[in-house]
N, C-alpha and C. Protein backbone atom coordinates (compact mmCIF):
# COMPACT_ATOMS: atom_id res chain seq x y z
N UNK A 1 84.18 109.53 95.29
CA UNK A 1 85.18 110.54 95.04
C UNK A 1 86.33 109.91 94.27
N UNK A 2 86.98 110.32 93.16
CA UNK A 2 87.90 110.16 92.37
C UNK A 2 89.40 110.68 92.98
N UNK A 3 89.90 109.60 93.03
CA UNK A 3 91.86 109.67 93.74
C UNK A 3 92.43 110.17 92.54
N UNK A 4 93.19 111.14 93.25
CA UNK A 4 94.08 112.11 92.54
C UNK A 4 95.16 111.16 92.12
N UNK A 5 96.54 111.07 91.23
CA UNK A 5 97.28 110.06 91.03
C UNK A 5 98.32 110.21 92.57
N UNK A 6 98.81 111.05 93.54
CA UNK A 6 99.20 111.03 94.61
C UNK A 6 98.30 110.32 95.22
N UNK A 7 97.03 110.60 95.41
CA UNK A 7 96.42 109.43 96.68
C UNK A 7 96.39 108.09 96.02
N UNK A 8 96.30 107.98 94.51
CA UNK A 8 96.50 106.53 94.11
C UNK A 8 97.82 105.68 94.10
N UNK A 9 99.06 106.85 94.82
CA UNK A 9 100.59 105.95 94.48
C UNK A 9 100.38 105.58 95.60
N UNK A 10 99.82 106.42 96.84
CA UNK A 10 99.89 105.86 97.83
C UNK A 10 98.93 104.71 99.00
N UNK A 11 98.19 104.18 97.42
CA UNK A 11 97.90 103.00 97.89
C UNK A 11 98.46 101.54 97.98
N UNK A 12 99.78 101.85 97.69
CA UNK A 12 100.37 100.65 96.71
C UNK A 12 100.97 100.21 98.34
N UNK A 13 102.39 99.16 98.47
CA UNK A 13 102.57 98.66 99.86
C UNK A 13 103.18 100.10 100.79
N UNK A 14 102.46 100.66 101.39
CA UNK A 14 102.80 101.40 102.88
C UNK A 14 101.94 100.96 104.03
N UNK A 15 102.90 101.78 104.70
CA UNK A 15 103.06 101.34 105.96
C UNK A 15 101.52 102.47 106.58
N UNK A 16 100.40 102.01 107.49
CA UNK A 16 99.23 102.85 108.14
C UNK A 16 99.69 103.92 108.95
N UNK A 17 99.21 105.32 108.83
CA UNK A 17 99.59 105.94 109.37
C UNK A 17 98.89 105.63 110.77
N UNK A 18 98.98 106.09 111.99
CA UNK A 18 98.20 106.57 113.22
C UNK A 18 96.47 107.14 113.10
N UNK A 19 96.68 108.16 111.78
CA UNK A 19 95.54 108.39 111.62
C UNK A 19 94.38 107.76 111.29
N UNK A 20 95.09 107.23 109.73
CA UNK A 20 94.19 106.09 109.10
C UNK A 20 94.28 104.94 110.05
N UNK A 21 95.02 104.48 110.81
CA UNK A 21 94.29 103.06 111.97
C UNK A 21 92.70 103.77 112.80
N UNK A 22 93.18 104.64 113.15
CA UNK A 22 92.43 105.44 114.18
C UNK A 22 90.89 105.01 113.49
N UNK A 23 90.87 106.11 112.33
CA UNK A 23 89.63 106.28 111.23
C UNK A 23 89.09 105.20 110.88
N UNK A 24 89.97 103.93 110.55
CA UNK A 24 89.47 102.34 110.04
C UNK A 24 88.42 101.99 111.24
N UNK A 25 89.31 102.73 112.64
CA UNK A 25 88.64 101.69 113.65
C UNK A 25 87.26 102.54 114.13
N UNK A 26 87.34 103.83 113.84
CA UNK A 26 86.09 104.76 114.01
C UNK A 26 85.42 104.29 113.21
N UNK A 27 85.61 104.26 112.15
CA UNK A 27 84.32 103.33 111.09
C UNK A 27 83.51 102.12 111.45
N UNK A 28 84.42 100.97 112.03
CA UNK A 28 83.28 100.28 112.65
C UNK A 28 83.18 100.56 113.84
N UNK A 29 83.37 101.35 115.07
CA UNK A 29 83.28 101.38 115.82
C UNK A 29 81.78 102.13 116.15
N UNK A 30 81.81 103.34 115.40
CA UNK A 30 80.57 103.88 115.84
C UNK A 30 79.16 103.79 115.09
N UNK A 31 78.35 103.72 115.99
CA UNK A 31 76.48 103.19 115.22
C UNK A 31 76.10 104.42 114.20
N UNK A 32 76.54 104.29 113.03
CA UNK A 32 76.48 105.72 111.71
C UNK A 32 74.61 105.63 112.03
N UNK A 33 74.06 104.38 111.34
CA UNK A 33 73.10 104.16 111.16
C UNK A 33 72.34 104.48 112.43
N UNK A 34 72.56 104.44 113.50
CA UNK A 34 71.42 104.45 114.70
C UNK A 34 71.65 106.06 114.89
N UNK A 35 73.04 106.54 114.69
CA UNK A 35 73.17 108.44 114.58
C UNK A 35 72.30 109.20 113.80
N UNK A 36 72.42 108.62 112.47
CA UNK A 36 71.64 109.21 111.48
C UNK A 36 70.61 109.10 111.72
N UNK A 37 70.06 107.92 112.02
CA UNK A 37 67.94 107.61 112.09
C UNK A 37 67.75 108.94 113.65
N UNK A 38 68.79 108.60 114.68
CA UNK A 38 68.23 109.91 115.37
C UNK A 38 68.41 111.55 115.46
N UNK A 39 69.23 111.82 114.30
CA UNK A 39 68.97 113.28 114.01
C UNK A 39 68.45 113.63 112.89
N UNK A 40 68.23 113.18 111.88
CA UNK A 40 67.15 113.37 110.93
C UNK A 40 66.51 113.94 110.80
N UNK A 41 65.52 113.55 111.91
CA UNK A 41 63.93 114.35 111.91
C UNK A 41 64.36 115.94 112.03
N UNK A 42 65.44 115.89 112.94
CA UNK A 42 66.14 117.28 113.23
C UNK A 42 66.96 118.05 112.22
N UNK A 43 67.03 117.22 111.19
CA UNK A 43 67.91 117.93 109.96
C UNK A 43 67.65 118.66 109.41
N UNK A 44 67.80 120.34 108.48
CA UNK A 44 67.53 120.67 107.73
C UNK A 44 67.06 119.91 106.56
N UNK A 45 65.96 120.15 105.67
CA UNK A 45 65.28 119.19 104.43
C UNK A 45 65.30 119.83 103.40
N UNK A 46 65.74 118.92 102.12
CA UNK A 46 66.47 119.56 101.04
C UNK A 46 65.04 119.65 100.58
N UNK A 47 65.55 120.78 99.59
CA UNK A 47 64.39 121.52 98.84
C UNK A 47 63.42 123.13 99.12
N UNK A 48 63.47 123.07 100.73
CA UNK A 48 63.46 124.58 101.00
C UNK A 48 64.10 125.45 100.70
N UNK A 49 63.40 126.81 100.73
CA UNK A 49 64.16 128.15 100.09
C UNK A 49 65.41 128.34 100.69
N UNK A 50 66.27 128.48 100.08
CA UNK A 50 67.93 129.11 100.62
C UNK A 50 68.24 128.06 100.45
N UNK A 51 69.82 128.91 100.90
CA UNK A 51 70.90 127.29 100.75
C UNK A 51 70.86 125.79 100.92
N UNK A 52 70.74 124.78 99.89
CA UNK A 52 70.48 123.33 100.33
C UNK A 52 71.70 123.07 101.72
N UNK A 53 71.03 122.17 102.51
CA UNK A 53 72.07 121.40 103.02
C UNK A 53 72.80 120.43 102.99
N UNK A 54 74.49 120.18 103.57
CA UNK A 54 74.94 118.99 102.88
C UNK A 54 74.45 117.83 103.45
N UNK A 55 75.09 116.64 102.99
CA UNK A 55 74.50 115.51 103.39
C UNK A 55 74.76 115.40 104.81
N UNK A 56 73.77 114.78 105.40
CA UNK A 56 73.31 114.54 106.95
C UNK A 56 74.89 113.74 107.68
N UNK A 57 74.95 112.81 106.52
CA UNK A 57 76.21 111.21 106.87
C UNK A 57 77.34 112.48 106.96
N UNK A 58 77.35 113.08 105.60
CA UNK A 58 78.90 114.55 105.76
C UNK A 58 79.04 115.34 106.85
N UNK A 59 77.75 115.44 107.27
CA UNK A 59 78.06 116.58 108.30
C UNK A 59 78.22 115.68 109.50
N UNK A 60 77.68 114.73 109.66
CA UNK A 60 78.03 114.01 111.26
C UNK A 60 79.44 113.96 111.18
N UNK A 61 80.09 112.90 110.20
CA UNK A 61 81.17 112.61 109.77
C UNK A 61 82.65 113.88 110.35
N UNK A 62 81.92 114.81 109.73
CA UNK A 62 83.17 116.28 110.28
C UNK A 62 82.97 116.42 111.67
N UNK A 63 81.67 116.51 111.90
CA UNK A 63 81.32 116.79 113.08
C UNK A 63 82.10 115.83 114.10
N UNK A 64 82.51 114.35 113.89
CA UNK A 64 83.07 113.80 114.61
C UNK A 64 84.53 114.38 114.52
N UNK A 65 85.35 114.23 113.28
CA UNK A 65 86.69 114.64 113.06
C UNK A 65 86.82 115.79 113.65
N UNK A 66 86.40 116.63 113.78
CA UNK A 66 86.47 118.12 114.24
C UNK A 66 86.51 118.21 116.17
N UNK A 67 85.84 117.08 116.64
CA UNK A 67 85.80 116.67 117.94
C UNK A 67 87.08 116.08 118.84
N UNK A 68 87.68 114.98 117.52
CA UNK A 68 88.33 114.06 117.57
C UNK A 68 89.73 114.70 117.39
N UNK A 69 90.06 115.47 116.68
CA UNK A 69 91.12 116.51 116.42
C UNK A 69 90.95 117.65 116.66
N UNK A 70 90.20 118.24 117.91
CA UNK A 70 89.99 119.46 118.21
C UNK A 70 90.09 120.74 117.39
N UNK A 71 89.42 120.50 116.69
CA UNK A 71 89.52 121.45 115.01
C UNK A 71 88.53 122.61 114.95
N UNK A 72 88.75 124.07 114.91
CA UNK A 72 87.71 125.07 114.63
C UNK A 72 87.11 124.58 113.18
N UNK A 73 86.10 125.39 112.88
CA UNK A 73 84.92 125.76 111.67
C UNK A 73 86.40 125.29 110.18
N UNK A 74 86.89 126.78 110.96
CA UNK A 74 87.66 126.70 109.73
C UNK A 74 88.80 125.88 109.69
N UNK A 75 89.69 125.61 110.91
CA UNK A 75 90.84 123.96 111.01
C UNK A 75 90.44 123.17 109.95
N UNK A 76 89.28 123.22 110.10
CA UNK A 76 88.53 121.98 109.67
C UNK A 76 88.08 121.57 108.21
N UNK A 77 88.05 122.92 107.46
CA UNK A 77 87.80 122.98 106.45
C UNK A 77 89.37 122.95 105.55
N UNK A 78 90.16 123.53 105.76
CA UNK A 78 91.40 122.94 105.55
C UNK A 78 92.15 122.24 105.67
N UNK A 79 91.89 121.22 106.73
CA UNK A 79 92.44 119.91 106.85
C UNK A 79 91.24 119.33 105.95
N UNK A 80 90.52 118.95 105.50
CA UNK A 80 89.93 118.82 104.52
C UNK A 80 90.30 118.70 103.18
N UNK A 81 91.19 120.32 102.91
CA UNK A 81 91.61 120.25 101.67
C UNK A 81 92.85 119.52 101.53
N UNK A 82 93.56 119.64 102.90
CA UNK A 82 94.80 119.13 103.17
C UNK A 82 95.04 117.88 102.97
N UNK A 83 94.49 117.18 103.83
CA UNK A 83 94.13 116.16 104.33
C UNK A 83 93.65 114.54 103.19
N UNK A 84 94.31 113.96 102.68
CA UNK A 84 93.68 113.19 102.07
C UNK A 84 92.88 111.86 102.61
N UNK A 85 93.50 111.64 103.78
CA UNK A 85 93.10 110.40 104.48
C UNK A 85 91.28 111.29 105.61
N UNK A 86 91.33 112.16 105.82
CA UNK A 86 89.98 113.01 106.51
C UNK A 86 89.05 112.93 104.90
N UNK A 87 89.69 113.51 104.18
CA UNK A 87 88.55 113.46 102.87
C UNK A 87 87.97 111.98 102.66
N UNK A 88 89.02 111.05 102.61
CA UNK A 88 88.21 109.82 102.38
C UNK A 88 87.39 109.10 103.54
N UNK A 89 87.73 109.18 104.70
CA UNK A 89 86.50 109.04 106.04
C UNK A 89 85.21 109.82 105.43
């Protein structure tokens, strides 16, 4: 994903928010790889009729944030747009 010039000023020296520590430490903290190999088989598979589905890693990914910040369908989809530090997790 390509940084807007706002998410690129604000890579320069600041200070971590709460969130982004949180997210750094969710990243290594949880087994992506042992999640993914066990819902898979269970995933919708791209290429059937109707709507493709998104990626398996995207949808766990919200699926956690949405848990983690007690977020409805739609919370969720607007902190999203909102959100620059959730978009890049």
């Amino acid at each position: 994903m390509q940084l807007t010039f706002g998410d690129a000023e604000d890579l320069g020296q600041r200070k971590q928010t709460r969130r982004e520590v949180f997210l750094a430490e969710m990243e290594q903290v949880v087994p992506w790889k042992a999640l993914l190999s066990l819902i898979e088989p269970h995933y919708p598979k791209l290429g059937r009729p109707g709507r493709q589905p998104y990626a398996l890693a995207t949808m766990l990914r919200i699926h956690f944030l949405q848990q983690w910040y007690a977020l409805s369908d739609p919370a969720m989809e607007e902190a999203l747009y909102d959100t620059p530090v959730m978009r890049r997790f």
